[in-house]
N, C-alpha and C. Protein backbone atom coordinates (compact mmCIF):
# COMPACT_ATOMS: atom_id res chain seq x y z
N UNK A 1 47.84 98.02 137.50
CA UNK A 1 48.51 99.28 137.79
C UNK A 1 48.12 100.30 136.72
N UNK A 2 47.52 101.51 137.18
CA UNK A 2 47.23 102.34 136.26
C UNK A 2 48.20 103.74 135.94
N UNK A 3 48.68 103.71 135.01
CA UNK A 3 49.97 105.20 135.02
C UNK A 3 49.20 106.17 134.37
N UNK A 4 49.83 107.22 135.07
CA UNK A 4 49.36 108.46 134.21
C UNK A 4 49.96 108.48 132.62
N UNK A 5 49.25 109.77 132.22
CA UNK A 5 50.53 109.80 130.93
C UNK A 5 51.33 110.87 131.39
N UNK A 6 53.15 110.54 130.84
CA UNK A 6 53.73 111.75 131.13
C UNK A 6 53.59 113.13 130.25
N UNK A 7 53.95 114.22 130.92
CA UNK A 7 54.03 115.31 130.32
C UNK A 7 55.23 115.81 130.76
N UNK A 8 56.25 115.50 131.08
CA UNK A 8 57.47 116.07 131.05
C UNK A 8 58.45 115.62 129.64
N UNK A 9 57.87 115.23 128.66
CA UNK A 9 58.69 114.89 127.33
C UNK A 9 60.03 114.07 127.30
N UNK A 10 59.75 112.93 128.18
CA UNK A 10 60.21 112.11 128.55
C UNK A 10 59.83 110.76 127.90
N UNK A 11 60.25 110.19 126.09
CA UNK A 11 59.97 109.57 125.75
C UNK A 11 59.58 108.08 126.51
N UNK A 12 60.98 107.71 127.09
CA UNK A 12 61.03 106.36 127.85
C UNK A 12 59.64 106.23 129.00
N UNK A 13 59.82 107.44 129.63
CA UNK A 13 58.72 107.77 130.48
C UNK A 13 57.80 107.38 130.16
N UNK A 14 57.44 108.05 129.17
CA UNK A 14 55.92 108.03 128.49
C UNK A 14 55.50 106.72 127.83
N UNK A 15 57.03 105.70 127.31
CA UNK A 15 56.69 104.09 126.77
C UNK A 15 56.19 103.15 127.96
N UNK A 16 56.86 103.78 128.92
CA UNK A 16 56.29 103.10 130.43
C UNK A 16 55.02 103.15 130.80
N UNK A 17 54.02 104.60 130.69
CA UNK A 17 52.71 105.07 131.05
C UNK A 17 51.84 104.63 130.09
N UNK A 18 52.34 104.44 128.84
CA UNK A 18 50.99 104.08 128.06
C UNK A 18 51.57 102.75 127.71
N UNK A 19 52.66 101.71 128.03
CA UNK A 19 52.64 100.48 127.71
C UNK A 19 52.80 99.34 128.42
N UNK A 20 53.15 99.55 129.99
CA UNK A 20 53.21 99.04 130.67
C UNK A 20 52.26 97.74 131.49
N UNK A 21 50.68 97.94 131.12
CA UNK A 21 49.95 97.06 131.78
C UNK A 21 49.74 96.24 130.58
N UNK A 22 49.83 96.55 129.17
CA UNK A 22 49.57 95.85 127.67
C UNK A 22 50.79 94.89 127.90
N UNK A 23 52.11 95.05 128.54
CA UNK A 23 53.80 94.18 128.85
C UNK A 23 53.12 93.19 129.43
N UNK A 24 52.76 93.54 130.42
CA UNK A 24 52.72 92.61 131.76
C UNK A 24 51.56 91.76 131.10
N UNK A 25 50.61 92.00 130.65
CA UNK A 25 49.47 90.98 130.08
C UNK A 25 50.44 90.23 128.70
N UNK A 26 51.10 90.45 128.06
CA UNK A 26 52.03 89.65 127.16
C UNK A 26 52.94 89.11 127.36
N UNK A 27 53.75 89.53 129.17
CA UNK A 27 54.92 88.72 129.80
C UNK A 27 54.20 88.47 130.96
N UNK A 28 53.41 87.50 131.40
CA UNK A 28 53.38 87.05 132.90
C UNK A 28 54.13 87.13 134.00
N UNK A 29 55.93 87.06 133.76
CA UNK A 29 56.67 87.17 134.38
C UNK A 29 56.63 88.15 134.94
N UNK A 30 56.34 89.34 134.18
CA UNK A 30 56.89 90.85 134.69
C UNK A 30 55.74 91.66 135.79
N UNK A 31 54.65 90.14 136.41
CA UNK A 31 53.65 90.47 137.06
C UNK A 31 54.08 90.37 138.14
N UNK A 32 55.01 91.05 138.72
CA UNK A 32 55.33 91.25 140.07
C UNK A 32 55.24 92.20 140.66
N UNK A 33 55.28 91.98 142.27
CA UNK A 33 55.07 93.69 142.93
C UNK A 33 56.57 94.47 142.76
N UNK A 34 57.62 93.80 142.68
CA UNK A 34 58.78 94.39 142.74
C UNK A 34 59.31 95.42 140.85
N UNK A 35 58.70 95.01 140.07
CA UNK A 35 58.52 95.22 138.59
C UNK A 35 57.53 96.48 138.93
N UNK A 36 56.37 96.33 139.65
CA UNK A 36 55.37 97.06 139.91
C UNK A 36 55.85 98.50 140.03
N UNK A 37 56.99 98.19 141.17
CA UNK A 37 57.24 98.89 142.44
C UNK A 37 58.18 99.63 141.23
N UNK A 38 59.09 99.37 140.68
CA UNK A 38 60.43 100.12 139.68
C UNK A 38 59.95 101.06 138.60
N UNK A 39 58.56 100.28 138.52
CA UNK A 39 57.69 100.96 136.94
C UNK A 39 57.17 102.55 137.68
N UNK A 40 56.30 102.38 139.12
CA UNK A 40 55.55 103.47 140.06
C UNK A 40 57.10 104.50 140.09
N UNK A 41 58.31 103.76 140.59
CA UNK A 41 59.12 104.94 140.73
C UNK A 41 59.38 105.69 139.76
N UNK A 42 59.88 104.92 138.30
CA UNK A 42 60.26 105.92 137.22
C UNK A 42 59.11 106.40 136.66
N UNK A 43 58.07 106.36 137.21
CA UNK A 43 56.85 107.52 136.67
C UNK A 43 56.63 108.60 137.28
N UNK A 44 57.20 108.37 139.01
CA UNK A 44 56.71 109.05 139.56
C UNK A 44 58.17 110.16 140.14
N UNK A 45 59.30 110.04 138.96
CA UNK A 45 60.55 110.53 138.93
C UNK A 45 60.79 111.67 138.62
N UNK A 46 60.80 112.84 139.25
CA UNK A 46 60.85 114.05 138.98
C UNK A 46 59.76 115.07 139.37
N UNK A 47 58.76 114.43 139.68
CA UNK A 47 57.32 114.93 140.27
C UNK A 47 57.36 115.39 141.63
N UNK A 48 57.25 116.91 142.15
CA UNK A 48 57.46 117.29 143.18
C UNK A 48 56.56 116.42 144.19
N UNK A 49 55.48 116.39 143.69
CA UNK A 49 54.07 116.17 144.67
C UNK A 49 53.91 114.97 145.38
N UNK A 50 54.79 113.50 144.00
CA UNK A 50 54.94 112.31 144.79
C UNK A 50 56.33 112.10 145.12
N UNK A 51 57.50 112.43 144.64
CA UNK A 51 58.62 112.27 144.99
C UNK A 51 59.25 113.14 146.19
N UNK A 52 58.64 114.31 146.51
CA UNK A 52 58.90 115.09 147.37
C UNK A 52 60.17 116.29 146.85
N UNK A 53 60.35 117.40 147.47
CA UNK A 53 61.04 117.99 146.72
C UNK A 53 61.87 118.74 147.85
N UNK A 54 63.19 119.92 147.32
CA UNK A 54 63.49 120.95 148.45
C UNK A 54 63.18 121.78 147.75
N UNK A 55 62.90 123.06 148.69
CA UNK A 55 62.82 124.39 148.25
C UNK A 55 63.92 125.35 148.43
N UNK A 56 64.27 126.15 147.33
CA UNK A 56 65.26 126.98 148.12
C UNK A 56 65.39 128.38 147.96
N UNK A 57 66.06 129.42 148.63
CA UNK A 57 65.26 130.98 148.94
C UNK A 57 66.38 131.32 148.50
N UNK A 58 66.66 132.83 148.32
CA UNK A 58 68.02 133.73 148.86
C UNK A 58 68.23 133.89 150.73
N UNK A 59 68.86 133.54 150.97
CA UNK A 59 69.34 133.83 152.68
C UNK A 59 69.73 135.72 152.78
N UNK A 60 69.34 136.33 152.13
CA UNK A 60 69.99 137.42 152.16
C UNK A 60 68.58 138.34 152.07
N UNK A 61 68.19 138.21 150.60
CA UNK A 61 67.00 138.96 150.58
C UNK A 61 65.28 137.92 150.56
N UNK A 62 65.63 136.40 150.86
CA UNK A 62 64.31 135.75 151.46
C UNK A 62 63.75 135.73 149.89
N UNK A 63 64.25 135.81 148.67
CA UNK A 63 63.05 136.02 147.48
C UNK A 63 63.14 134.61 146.40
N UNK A 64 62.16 134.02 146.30
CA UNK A 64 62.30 133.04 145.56
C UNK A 64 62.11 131.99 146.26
N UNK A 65 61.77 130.62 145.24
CA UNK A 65 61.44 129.79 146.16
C UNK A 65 61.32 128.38 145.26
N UNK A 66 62.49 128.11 144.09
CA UNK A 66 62.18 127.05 143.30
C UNK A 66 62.01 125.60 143.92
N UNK A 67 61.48 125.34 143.15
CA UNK A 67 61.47 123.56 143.79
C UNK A 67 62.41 122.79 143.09
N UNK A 68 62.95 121.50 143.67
CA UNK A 68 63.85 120.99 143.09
C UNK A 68 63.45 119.52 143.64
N UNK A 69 62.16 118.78 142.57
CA UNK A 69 62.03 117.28 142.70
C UNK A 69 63.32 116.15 143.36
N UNK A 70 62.91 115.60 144.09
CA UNK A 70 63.75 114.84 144.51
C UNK A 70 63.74 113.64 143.62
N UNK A 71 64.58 112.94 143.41
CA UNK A 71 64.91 111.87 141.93
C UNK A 71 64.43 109.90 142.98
N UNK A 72 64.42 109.28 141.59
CA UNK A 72 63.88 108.20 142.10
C UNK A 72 65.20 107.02 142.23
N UNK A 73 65.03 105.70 142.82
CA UNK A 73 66.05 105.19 143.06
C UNK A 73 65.76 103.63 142.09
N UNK A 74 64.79 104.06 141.32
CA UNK A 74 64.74 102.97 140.47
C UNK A 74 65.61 102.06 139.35
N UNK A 75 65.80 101.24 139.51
CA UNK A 75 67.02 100.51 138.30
C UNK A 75 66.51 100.74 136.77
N UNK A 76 65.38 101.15 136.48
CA UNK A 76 64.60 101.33 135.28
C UNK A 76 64.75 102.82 135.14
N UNK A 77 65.22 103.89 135.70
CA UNK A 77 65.77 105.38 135.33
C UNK A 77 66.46 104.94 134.98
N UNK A 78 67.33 105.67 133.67
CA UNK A 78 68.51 105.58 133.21
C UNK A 78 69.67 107.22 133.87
N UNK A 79 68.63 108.02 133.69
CA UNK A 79 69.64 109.18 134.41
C UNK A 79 69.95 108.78 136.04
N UNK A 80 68.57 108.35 136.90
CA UNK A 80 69.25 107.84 138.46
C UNK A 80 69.65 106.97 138.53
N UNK A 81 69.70 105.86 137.81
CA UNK A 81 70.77 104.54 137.81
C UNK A 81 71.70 104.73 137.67
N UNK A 82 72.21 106.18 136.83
CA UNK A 82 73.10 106.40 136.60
C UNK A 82 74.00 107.04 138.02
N UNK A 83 73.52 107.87 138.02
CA UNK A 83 73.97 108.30 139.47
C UNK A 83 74.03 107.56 140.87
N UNK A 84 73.08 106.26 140.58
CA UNK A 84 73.32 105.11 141.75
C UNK A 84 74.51 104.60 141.41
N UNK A 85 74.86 104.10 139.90
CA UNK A 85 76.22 103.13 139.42
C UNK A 85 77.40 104.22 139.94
N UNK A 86 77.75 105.09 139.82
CA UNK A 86 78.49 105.93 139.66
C UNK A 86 79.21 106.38 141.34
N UNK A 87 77.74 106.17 141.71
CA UNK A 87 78.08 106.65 143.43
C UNK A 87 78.68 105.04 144.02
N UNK A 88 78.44 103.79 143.55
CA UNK A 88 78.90 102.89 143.73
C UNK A 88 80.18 102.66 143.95
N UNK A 89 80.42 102.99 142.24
CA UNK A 89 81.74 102.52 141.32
C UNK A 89 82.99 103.62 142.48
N UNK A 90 82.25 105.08 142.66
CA UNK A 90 83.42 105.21 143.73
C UNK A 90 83.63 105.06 144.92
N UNK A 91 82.63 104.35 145.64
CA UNK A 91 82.53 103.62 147.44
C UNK A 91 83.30 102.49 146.49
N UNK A 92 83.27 101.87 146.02
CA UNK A 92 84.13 100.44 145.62
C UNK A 92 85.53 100.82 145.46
N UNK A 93 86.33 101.79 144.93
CA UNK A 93 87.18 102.11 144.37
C UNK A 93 87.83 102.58 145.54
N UNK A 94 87.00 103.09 146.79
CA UNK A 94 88.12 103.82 147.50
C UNK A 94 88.64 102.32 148.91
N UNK A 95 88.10 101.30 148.53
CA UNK A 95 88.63 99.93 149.28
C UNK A 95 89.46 99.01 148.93
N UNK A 96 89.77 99.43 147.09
CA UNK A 96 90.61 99.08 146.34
C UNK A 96 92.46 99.15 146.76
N UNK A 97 92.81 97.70 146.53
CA UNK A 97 94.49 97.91 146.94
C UNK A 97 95.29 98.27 146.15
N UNK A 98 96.14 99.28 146.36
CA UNK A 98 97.15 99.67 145.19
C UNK A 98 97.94 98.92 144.99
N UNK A 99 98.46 98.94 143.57
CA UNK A 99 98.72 97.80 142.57
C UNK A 99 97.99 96.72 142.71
N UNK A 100 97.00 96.26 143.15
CA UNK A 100 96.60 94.67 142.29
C UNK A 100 95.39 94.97 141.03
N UNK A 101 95.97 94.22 140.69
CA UNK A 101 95.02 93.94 139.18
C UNK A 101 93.34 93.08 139.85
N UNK A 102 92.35 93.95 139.28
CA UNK A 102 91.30 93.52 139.59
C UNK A 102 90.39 92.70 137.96
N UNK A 103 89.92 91.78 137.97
CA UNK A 103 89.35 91.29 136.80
C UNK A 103 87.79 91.51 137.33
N UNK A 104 86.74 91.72 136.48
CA UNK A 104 85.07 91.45 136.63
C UNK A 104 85.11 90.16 135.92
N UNK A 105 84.00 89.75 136.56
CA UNK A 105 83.72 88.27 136.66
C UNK A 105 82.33 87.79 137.00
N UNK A 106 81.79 87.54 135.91
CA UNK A 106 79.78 87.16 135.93
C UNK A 106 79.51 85.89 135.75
N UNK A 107 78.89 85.36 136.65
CA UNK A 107 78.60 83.82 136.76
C UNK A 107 77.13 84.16 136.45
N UNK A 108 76.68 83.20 135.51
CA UNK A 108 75.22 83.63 135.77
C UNK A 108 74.74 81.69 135.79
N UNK A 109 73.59 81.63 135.69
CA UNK A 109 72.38 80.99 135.86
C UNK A 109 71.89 80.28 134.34
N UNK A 110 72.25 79.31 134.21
CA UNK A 110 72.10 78.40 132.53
C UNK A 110 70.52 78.21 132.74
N UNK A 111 69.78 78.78 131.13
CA UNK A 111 68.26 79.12 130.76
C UNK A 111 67.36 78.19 131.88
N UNK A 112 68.08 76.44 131.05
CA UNK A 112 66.98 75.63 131.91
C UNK A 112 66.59 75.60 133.76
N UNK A 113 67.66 76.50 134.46
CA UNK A 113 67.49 76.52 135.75
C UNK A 113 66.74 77.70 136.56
N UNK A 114 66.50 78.99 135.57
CA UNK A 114 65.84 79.90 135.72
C UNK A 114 64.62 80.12 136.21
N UNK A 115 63.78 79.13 136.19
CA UNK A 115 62.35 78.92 136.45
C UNK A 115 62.38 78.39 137.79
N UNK A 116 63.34 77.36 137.90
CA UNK A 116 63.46 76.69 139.31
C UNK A 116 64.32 77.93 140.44
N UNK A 117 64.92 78.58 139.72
CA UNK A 117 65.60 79.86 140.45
C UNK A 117 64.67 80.92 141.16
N UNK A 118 63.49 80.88 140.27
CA UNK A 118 62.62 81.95 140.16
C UNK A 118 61.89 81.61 141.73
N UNK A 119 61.03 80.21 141.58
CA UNK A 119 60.38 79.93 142.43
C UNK A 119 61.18 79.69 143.95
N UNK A 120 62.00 79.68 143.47
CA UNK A 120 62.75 79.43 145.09
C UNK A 120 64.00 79.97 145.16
N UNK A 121 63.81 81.57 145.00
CA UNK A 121 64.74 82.65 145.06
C UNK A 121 65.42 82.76 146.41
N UNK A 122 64.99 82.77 147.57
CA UNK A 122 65.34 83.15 148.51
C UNK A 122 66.22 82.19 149.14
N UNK A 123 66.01 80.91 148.42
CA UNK A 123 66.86 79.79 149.08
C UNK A 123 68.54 79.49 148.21
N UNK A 124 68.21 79.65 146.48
CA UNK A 124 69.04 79.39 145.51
C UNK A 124 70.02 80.47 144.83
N UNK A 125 69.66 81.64 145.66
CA UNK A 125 70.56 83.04 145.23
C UNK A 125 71.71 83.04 146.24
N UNK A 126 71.08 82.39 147.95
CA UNK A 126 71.87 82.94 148.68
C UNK A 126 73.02 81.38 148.32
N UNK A 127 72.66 80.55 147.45
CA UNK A 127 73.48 79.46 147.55
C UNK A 127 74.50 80.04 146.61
N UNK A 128 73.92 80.64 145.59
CA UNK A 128 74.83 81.03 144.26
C UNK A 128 75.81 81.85 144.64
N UNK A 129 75.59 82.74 146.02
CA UNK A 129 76.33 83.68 146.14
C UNK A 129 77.80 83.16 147.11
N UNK A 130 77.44 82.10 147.82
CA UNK A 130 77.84 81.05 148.36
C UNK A 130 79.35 80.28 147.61
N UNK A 131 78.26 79.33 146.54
CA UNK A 131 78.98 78.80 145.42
C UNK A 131 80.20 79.70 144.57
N UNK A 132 79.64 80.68 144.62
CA UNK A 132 80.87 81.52 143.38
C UNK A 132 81.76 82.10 144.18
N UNK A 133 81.55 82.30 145.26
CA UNK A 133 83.07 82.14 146.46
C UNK A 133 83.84 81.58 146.34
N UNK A 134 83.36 80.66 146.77
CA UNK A 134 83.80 79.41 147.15
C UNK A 134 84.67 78.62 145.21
N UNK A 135 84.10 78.87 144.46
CA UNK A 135 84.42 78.33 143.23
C UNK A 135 85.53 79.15 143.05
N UNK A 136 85.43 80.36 142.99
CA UNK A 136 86.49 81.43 142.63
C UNK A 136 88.30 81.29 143.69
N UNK A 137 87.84 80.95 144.71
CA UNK A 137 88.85 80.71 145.65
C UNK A 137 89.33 79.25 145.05
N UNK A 138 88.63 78.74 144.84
CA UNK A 138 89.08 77.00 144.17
C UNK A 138 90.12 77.02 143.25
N UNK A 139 89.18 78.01 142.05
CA UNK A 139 90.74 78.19 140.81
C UNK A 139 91.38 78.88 140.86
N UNK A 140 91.62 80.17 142.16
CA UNK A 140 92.50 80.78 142.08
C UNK A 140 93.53 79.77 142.74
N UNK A 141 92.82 79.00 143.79
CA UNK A 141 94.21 78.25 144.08
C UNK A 141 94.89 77.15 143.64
N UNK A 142 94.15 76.26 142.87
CA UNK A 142 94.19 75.64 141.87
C UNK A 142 95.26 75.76 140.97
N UNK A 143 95.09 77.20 140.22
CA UNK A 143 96.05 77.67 139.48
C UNK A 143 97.06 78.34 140.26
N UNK A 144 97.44 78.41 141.45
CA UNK A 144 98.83 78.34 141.32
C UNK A 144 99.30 77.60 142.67
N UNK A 145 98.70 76.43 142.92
CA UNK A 145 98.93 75.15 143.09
C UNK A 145 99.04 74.85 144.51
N UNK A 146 98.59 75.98 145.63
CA UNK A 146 98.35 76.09 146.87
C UNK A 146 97.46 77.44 147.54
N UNK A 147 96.74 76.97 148.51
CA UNK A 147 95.81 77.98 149.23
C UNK A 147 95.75 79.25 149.15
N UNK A 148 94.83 79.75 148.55
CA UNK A 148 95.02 81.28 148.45
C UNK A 148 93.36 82.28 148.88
N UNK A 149 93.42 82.74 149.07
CA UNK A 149 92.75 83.48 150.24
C UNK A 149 92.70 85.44 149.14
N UNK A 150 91.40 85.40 148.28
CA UNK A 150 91.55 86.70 147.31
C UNK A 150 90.28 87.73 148.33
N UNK A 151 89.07 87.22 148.13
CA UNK A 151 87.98 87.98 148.50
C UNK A 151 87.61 88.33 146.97
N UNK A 152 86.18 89.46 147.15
CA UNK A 152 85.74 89.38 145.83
C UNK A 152 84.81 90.89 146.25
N UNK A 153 84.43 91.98 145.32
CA UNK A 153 83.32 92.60 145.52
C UNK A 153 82.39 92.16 144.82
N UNK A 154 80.91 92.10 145.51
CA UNK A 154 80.08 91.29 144.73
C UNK A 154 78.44 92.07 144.57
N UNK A 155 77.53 92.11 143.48
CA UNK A 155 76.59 92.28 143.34
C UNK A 155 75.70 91.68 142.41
N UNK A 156 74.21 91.58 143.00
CA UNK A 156 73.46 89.97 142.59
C UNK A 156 72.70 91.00 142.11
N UNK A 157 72.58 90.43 140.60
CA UNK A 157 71.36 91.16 139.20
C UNK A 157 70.16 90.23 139.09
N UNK A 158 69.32 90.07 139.89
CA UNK A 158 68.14 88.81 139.47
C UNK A 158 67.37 89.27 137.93
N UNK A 159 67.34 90.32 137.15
CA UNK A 159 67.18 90.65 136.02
C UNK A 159 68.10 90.52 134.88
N UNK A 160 67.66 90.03 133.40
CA UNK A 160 68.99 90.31 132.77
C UNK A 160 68.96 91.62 131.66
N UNK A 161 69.43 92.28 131.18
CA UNK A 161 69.76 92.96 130.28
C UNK A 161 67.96 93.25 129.20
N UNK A 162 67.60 92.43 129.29
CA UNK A 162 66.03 93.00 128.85
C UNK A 162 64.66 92.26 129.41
N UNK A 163 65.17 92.98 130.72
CA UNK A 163 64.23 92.32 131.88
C UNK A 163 64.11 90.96 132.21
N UNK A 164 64.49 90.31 131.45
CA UNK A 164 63.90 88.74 131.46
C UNK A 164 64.43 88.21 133.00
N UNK A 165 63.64 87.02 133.77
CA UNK A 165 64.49 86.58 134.88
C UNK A 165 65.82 85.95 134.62
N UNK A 166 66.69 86.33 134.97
CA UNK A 166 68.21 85.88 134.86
C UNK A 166 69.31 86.64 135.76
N UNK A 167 69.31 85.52 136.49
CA UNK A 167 69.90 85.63 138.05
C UNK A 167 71.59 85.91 137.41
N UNK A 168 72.72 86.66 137.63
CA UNK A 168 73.93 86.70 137.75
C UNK A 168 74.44 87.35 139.14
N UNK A 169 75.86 87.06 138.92
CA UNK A 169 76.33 87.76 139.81
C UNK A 169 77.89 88.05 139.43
N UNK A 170 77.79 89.11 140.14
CA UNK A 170 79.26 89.90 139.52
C UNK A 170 79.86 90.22 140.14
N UNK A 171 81.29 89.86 139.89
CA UNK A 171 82.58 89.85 140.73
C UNK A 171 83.30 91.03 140.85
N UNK A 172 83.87 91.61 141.57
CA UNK A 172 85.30 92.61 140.86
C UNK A 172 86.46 91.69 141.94
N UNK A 173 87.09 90.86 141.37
CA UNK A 173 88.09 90.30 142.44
C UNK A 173 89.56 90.57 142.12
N UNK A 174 90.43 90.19 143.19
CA UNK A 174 91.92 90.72 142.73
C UNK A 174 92.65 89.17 141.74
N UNK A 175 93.59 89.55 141.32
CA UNK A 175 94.00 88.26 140.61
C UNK A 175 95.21 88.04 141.18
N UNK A 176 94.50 87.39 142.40
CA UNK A 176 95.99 86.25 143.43
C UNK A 176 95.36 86.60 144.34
N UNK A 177 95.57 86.42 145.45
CA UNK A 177 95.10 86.14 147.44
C UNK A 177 96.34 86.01 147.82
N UNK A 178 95.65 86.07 149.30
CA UNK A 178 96.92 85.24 150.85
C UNK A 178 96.92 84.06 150.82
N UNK A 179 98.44 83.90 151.02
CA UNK A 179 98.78 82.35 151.30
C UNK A 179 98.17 81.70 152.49
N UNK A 180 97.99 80.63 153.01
CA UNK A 180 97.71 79.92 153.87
C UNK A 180 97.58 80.49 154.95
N UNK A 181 98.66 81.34 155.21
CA UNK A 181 99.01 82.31 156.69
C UNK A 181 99.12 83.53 156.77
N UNK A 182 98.58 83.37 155.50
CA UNK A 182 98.42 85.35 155.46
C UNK A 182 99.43 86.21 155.57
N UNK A 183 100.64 85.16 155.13
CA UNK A 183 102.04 86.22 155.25
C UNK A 183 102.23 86.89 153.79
N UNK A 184 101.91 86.50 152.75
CA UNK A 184 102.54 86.60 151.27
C UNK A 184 101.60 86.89 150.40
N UNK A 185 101.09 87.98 149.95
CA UNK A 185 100.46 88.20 148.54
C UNK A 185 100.89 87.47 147.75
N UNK A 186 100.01 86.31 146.61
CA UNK A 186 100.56 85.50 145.71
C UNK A 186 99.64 86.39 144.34
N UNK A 187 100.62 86.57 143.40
CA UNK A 187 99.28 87.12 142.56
C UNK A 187 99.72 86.56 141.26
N UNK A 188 98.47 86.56 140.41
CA UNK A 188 98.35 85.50 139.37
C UNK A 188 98.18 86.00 138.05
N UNK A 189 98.81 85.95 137.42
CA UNK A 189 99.11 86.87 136.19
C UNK A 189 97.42 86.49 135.04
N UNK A 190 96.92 85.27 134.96
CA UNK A 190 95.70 84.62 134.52
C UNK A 190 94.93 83.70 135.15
N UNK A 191 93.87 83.47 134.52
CA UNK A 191 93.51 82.33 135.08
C UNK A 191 93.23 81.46 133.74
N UNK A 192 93.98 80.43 133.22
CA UNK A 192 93.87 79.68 132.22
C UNK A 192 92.55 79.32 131.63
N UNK A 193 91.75 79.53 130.60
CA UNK A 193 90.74 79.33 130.32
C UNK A 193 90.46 77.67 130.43
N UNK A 194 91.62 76.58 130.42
CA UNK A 194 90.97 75.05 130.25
C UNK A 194 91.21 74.67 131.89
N UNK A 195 91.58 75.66 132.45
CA UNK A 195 91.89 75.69 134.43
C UNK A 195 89.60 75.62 134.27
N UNK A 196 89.45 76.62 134.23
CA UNK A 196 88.46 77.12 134.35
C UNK A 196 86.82 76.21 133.80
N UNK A 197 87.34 75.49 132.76
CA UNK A 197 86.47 74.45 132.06
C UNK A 197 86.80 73.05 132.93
N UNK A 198 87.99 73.14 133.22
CA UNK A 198 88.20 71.94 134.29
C UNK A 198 86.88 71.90 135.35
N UNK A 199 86.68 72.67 136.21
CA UNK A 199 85.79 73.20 137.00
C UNK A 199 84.88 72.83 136.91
């Protein structure tokens, strides 16, 4: 992959354009099309010509005509990630039930299984996503000693915190569920940390 260099004075930008193919020859990992694909967007972030742009006039007297780059949707922007997290955090918030207490909650993927994760992503993510359901409903009911029925909002990070492969996934769940019959909110003040090591 060849990047331009930037000229919009965009430090990060510019660590991307002139260091990016020197990474990938020192991390093998990061030789993917999807890495490829995140690196092309945040270069090509703010650029009328590849990102596409609107134009806009006076409606009155027709004069003028700035452009206004359309932004990229890459997880490697920090200003449009930002505005992706943000546009999230409030579609999540408006499905939210008043009064329950919500906890976050990240299961991730222990070092030695990462490699085997890697190669057979498509089969072992959708299990994980599966598993931590299913686990989470276990100790919630567990801990308070009959069937309980919470749900969970969930989103799967196959990256971790400095690129490396490291699969998590992250919860926002309520703390308690429906009883058996769905008549009774039970809600659970904790979840005991040696509940949880039990597991």
């Amino acid at each position: 992959m060849v990047a331009e260099r930037s000229r919009d004075g965009s430090v990060f930008k510019q660590s991307f354009a002139e260091h990016w193919t020197a990474f990938q020859h020192a991390h093998p990992r990061s030789q993917t099309s999807s890495y490829d694909g995140l690196v092309a967007q945040r270069l090509a972030c703010g650029h009328p010509a590849t990102m596409g742009y609107g134009a806009y006039r006076c409606l009155q007297c027709g004069q003028g005509k700035p452009l206004v780059a359309m932004r990229c949707p890459s997880s490697l922007c920090w200003r449009c990630a930002k505005v992706s997290g943000d546009n999230w955090v409030s579609q999540v918030s408006k499905v939210l039930h008043e009064g329950v207490l919500y906890r976050p909650i990240v299961l991730t993927v222990p070092a030695m299984f990462r490699t085997t994760f890697s190669r057979h992503a498509a089969v072992l993510l959708r299990a994980l996503m599966r598993c931590g359901a299913q686990g989470l409903a276990d100790v919630s009911s567990t801990s308070r000693g009959q069937a309980l029925k919470g749900g969970s909002s969930t989103v799967l990070h196959p990256p971790g915190r400095h690129g490396q492969y490291h699969p998590q996934r992250h919860l926002l769940a309520p703390s308690g569920g429906d009883d058996a019959r769905g008549a009774r909110w039970e809600h659970l003040q904790y979840l005991p940390y040696a509940l949880l090591r039990r597991k």
